[in-house]
C-alpha atoms as a PDB file:
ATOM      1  CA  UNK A   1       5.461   4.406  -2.442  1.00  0.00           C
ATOM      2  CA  UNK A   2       2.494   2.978  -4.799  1.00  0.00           C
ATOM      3  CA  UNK A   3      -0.038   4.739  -6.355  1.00  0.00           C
ATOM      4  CA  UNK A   4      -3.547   4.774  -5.094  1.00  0.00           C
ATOM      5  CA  UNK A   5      -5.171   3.801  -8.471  1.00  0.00           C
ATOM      6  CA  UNK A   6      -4.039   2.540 -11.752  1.00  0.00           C
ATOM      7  CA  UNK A   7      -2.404   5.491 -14.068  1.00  0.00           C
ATOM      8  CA  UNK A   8      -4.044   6.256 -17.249  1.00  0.00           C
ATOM      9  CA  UNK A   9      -1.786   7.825 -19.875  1.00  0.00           C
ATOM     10  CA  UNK A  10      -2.095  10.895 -22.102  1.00  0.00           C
ATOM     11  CA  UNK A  11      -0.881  13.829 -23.540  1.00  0.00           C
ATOM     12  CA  UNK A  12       0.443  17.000 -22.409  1.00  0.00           C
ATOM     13  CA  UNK A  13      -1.170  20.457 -24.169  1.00  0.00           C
ATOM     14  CA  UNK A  14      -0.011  22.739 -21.271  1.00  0.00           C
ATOM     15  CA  UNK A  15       1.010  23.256 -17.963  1.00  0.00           C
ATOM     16  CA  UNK A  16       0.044  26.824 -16.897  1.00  0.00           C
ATOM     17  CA  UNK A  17      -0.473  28.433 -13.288  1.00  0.00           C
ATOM     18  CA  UNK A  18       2.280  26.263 -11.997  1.00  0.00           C
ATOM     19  CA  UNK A  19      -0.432  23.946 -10.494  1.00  0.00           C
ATOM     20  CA  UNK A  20      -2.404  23.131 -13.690  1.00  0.00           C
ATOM     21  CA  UNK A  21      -2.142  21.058 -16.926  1.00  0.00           C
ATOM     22  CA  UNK A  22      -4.144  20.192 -19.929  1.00  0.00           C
ATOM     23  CA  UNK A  23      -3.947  16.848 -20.862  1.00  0.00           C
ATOM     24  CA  UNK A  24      -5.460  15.096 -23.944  1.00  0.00           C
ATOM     25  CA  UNK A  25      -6.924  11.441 -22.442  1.00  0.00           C
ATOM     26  CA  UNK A  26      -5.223   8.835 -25.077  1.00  0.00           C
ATOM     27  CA  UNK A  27      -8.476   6.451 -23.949  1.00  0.00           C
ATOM     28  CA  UNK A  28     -11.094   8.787 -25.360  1.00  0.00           C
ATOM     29  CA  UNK A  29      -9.753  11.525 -26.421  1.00  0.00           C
ATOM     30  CA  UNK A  30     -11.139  14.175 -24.116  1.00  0.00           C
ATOM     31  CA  UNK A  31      -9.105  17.053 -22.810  1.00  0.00           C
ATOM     32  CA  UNK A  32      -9.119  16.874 -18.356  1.00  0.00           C
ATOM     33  CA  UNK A  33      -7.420  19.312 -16.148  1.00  0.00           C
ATOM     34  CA  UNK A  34      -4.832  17.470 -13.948  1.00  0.00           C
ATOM     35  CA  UNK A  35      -3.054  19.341 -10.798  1.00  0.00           C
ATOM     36  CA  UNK A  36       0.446  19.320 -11.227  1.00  0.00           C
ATOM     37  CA  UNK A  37       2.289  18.780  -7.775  1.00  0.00           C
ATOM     38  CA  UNK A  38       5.338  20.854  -8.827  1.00  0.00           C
ATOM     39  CA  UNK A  39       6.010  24.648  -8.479  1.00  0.00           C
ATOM     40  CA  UNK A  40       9.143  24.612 -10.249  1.00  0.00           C
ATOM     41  CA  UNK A  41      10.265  24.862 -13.611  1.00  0.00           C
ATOM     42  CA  UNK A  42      10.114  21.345 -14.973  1.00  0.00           C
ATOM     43  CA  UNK A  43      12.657  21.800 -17.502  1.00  0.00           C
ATOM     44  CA  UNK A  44      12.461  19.485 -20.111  1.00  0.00           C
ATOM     45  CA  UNK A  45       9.325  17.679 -18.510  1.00  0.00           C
ATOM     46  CA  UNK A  46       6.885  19.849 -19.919  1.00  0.00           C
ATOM     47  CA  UNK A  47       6.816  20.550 -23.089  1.00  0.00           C
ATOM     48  CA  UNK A  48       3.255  20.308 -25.492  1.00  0.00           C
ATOM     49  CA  UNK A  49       3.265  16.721 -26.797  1.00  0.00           C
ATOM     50  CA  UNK A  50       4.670  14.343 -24.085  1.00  0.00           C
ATOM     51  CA  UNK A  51       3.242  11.468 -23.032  1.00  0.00           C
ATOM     52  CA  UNK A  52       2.324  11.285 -19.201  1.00  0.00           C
ATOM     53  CA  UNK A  53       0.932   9.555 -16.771  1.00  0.00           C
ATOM     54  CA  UNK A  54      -2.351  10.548 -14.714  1.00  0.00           C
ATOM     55  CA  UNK A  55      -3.750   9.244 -11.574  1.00  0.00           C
ATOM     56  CA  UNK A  56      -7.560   9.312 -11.614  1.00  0.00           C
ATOM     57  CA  UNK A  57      -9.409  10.034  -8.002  1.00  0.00           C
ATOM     58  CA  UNK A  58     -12.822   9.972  -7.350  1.00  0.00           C
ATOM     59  CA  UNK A  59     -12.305  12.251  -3.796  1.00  0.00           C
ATOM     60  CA  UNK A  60     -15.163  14.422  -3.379  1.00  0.00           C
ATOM     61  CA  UNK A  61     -13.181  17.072  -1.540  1.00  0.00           C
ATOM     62  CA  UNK A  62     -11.087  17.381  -4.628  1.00  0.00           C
ATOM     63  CA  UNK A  63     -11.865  19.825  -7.559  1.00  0.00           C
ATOM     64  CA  UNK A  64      -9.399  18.143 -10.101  1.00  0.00           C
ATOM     65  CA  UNK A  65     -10.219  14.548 -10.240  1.00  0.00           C
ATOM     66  CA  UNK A  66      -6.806  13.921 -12.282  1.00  0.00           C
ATOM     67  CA  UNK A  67      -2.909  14.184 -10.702  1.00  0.00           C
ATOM     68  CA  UNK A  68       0.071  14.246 -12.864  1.00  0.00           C
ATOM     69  CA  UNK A  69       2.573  11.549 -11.519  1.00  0.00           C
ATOM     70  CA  UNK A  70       4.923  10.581 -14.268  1.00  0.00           C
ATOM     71  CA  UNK A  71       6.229  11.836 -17.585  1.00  0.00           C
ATOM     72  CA  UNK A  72       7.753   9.106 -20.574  1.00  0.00           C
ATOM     73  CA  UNK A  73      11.067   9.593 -21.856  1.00  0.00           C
ATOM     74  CA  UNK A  74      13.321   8.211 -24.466  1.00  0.00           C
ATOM     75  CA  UNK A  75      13.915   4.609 -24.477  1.00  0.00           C
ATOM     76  CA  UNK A  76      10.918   3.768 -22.340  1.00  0.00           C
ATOM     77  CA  UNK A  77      12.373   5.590 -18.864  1.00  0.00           C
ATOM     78  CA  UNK A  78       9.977   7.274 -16.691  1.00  0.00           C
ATOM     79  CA  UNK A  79      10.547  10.554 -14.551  1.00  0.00           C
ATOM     80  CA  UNK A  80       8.560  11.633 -11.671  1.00  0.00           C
ATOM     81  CA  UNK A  81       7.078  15.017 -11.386  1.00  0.00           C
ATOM     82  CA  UNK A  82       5.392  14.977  -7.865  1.00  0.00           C
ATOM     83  CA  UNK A  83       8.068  17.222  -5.736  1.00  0.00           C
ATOM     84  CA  UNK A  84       6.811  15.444  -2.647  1.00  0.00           C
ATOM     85  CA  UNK A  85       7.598  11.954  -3.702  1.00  0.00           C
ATOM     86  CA  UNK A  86      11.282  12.070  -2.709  1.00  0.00           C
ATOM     87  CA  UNK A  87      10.679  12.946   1.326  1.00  0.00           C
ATOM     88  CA  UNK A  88       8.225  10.169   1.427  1.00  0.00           C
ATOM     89  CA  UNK A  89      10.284   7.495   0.127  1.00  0.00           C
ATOM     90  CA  UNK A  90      13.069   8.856   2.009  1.00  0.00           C
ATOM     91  CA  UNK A  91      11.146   8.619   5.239  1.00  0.00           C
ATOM     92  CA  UNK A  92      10.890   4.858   4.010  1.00  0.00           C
ATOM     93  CA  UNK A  93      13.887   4.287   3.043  1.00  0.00           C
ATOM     94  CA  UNK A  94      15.419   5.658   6.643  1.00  0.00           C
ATOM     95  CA  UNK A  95      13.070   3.254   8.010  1.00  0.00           C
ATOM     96  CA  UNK A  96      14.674   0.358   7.000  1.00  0.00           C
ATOM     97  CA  UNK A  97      18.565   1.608   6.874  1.00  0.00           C
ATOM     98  CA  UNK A  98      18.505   1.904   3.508  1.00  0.00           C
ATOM     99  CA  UNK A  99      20.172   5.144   2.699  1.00  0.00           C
ATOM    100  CA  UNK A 100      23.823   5.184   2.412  1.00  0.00           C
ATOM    101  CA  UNK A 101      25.650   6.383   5.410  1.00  0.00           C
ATOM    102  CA  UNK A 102      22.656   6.736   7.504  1.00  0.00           C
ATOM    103  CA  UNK A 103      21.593   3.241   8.500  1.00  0.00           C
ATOM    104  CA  UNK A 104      23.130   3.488  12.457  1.00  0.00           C
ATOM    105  CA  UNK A 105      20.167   5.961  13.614  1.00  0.00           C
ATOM    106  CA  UNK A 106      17.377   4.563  15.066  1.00  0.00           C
ATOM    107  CA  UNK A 107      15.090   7.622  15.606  1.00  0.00           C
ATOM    108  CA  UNK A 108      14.130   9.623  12.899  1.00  0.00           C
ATOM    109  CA  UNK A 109      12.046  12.606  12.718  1.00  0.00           C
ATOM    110  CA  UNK A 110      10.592  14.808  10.379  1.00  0.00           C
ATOM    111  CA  UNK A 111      10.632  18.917  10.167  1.00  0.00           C
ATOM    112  CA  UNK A 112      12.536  19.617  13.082  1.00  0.00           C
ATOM    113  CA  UNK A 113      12.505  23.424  13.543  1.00  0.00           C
ATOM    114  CA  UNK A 114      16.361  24.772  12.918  1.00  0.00           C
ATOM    115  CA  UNK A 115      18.279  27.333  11.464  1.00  0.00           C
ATOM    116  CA  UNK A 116      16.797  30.840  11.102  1.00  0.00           C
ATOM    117  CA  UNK A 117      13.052  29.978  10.452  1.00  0.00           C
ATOM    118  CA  UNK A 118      13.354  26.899   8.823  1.00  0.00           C
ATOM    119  CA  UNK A 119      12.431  22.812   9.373  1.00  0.00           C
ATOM    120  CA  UNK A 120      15.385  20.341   8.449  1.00  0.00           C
ATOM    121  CA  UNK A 121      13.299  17.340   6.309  1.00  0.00           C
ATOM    122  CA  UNK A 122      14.699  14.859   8.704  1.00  0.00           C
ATOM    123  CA  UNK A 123      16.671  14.905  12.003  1.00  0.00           C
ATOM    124  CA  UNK A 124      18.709  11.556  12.885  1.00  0.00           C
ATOM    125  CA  UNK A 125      19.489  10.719  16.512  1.00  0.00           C
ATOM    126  CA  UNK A 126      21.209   7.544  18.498  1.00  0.00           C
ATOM    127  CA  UNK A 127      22.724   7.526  21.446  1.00  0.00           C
ATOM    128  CA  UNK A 128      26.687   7.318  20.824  1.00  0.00           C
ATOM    129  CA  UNK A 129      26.449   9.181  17.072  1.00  0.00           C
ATOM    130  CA  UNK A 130      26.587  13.005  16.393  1.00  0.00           C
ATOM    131  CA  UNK A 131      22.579  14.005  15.432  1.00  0.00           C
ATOM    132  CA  UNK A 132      22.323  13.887  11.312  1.00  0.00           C
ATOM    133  CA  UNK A 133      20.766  17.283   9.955  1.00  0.00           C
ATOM    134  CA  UNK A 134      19.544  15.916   6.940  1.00  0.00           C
ATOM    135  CA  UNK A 135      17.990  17.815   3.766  1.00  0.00           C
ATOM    136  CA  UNK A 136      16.720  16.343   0.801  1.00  0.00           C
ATOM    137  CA  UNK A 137      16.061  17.450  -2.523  1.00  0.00           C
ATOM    138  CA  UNK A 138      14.460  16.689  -5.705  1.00  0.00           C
ATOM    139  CA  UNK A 139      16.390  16.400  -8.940  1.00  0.00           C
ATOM    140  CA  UNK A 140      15.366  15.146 -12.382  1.00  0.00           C
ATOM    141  CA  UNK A 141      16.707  17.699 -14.703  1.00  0.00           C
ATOM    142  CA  UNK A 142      18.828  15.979 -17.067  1.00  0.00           C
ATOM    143  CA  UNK A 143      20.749  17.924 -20.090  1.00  0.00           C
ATOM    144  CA  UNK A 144      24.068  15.971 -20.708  1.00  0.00           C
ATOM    145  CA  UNK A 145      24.397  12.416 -21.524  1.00  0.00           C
ATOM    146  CA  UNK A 146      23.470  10.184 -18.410  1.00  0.00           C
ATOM    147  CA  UNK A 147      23.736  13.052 -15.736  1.00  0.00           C
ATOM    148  CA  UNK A 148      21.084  14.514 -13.596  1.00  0.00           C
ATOM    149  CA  UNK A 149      21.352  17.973 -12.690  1.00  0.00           C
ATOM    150  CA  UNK A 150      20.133  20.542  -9.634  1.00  0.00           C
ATOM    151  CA  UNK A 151      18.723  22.974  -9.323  1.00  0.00           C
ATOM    152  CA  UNK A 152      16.295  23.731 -12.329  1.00  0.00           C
ATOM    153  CA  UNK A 153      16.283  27.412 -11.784  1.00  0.00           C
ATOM    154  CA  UNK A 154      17.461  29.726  -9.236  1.00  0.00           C
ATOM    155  CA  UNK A 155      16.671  28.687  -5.888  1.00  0.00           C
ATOM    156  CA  UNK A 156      17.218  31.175  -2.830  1.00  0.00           C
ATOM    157  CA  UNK A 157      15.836  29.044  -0.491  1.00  0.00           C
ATOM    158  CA  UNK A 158      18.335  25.892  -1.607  1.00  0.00           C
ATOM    159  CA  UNK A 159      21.151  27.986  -1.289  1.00  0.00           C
ATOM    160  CA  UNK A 160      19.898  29.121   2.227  1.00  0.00           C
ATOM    161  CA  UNK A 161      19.358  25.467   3.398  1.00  0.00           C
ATOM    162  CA  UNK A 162      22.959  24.798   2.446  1.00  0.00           C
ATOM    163  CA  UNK A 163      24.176  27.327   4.875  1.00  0.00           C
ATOM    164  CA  UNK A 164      21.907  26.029   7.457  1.00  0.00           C
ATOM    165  CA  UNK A 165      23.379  22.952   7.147  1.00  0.00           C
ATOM    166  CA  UNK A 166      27.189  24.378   7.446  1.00  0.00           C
ATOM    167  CA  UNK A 167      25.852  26.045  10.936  1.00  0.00           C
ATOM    168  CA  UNK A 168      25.222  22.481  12.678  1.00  0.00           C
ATOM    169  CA  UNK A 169      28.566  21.103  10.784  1.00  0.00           C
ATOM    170  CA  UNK A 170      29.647  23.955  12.988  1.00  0.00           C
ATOM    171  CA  UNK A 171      27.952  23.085  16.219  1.00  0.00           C
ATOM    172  CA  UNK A 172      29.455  19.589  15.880  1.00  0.00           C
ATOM    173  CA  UNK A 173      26.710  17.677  14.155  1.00  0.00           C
ATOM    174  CA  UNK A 174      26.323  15.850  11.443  1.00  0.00           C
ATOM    175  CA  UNK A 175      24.661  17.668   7.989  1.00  0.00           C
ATOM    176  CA  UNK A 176      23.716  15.940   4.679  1.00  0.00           C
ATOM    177  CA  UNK A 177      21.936  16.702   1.635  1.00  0.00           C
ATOM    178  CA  UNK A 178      20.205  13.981  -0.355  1.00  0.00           C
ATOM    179  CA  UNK A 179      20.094  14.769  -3.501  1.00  0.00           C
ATOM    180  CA  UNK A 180      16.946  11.821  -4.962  1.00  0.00           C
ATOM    181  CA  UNK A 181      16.516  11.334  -8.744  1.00  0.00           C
ATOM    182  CA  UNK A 182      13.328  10.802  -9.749  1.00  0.00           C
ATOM    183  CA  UNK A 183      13.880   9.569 -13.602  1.00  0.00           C
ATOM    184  CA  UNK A 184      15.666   6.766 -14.647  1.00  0.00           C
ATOM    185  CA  UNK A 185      17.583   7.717 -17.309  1.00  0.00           C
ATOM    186  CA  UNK A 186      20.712   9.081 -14.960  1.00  0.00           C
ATOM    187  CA  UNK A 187      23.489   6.988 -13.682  1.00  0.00           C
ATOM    188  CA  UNK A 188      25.349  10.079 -11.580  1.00  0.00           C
ATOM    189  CA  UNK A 189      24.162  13.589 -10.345  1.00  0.00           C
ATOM    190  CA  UNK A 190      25.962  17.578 -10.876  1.00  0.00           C
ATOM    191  CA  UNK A 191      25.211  20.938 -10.247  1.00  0.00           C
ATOM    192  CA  UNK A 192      23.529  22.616 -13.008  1.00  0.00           C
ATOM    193  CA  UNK A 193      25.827  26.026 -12.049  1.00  0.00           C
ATOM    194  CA  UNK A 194      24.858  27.706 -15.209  1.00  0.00           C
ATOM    195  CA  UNK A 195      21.282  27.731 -14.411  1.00  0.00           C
ATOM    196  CA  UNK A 196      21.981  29.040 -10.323  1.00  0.00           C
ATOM    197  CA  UNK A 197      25.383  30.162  -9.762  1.00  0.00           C
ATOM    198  CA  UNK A 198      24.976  31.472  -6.502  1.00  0.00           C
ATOM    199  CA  UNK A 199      23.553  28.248  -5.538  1.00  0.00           C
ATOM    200  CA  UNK A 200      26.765  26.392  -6.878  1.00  0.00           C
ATOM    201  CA  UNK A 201      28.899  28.965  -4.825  1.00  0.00           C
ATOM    202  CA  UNK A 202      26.874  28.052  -1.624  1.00  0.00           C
ATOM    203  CA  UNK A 203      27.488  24.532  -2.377  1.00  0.00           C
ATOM    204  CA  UNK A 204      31.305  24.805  -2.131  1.00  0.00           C
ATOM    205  CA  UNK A 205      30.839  26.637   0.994  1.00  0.00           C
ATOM    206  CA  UNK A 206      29.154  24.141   2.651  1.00  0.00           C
ATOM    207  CA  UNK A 207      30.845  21.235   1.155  1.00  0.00           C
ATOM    208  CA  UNK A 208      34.285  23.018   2.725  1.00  0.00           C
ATOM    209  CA  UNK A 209      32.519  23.351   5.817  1.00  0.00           C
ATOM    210  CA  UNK A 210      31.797  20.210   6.020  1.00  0.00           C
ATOM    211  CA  UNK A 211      28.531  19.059   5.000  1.00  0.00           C
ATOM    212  CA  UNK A 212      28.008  15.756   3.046  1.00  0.00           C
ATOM    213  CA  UNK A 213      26.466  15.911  -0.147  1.00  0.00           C
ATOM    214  CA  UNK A 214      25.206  11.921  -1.241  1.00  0.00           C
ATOM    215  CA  UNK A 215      22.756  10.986  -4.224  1.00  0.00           C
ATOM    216  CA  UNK A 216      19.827   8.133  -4.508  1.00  0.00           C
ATOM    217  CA  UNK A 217      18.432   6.818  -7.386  1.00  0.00           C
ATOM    218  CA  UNK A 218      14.545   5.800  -7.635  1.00  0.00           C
ATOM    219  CA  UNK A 219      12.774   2.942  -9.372  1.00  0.00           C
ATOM    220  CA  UNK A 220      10.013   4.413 -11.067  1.00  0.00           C
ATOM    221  CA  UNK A 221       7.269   1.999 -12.896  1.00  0.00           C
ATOM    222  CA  UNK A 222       3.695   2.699 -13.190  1.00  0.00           C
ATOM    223  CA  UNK A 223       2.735   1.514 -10.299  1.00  0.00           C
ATOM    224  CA  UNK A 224       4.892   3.702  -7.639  1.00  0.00           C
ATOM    225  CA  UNK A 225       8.457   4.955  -7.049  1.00  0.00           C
ATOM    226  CA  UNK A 226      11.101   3.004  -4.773  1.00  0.00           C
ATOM    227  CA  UNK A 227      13.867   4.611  -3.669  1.00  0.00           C
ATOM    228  CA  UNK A 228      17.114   2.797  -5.478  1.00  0.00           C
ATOM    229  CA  UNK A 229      20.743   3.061  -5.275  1.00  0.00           C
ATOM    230  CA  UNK A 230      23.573   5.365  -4.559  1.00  0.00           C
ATOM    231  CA  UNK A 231      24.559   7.671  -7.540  1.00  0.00           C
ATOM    232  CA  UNK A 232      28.164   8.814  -7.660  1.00  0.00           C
ATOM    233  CA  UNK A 233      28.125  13.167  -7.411  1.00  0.00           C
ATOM    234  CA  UNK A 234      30.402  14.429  -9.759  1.00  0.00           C
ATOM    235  CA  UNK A 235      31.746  17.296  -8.084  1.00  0.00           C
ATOM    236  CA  UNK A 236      33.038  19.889 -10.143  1.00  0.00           C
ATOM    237  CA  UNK A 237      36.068  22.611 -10.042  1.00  0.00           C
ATOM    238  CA  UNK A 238      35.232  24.711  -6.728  1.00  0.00           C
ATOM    239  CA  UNK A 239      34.147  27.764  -7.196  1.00  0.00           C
ATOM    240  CA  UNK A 240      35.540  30.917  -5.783  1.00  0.00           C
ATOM    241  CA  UNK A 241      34.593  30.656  -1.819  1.00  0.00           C
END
């Protein structure tokens, strides 16, 4: 996935409203409003000071002519903020049999209604196989050495895609979730349990029921994000299920 225009960088005041940040142009010096595709937290990605990454746009039917993409780390790594990035370079990926495990299915389709109410990101089918049930998920909270960590914050609806998933296990299916890192700084993946326990208790459940938990990498430069290679998940003690 590329960028539509060259990213100018700047600095971060503040992110406010979820949607919105203040940035401080490092070209000029003026202060622009750039939309921030990310309702989460963003912990660790948003604090006053950090340089980031803006795409310009010169769409009329857009207010904010400015999008936040990327966010500089330590020792010149990048992270991703955009929340949307990972399905679309999974979607890619899956295209050309590049995600681990997954490479025998030759249709793939995106939100399939399932579950109670809900749309599995991508549904796998070929004749001969057991349909894939496949959820993905963005991570780039890192705390701890070379580790990237999920979820952020407390996340009801993660925990309810988990179960979800355990129901097709059930049904004889196939069910995976894709954890994608989008910052390059992390060379394997946990569960941040101290942030969402109940979301680390859901993930035992499932993983005992069955479901397959994998993790991707991304290249991230500043012209686009790739999606890159397998990440070991460190799975810890199980939890009480």
């Amino acid at each position: 996935m590329r960028f539509q225009t060259p990213l100018v960088p700047g600095r971060l005041i503040r992110r406010y409203k979820r949607f919105l940040a203040d940035v401080q142009l490092e070209r000029d010096g003026r202060t622009v409003v750039a939309h921030c595709p990310n309702p989460g937290s963003m912990l660790g990605l948003a604090d006053e000071g950090m340089r980031v990454w803006l795409e310009p746009n010169d769409d009329s039917r857009k207010k904010l002519k400015f999008g936040w993409r990327l966010v500089e780390l330590r020792g010149g790594h990048l992270a991703g903020i955009d929340t949307s990035v990972p399905n679309r370079i999974v979607a890619e990926a899956l295209a050309g049999g590049h995600v681990q495990g997954l490479a025998g299915y030759g249709d793939v389709r995106r939100e399939v209604p399932y579950g109670a109410n809900s749309r599995v990101d991508f549904l796998l089918t070929e004749p001969g196989l057991p349909d894939a049930y496949v959820e993905v998920k963005n991570v780039h909270l890192n705390r701890t050495g070379d580790l990237a960590e999920f979820p952020d914050c407390v996340t009801e609806r993660g925990a309810r895609h988990l179960a979800e998933l355990s129901a097709m296990v059930a049904e004889g299916f196939r069910a995976v979730m894709l954890y994608v890192v989008q910052r390059t700084d992390c060379a394997g993946f946990v569960l941040a349990r101290d942030l969402d326990p109940g979301y680390g208790v859901a993930f035992d459940r499932a993983r005992a029921a069955g479901v397959e938990a994998i993790c991707h990498g991304t290249k991230i430069t500043r012209e686009g994000v790739e999606f890159a290679s397998e990440l070991p998940v460190i799975e810890q003690a199980v939890a009480s299920i």
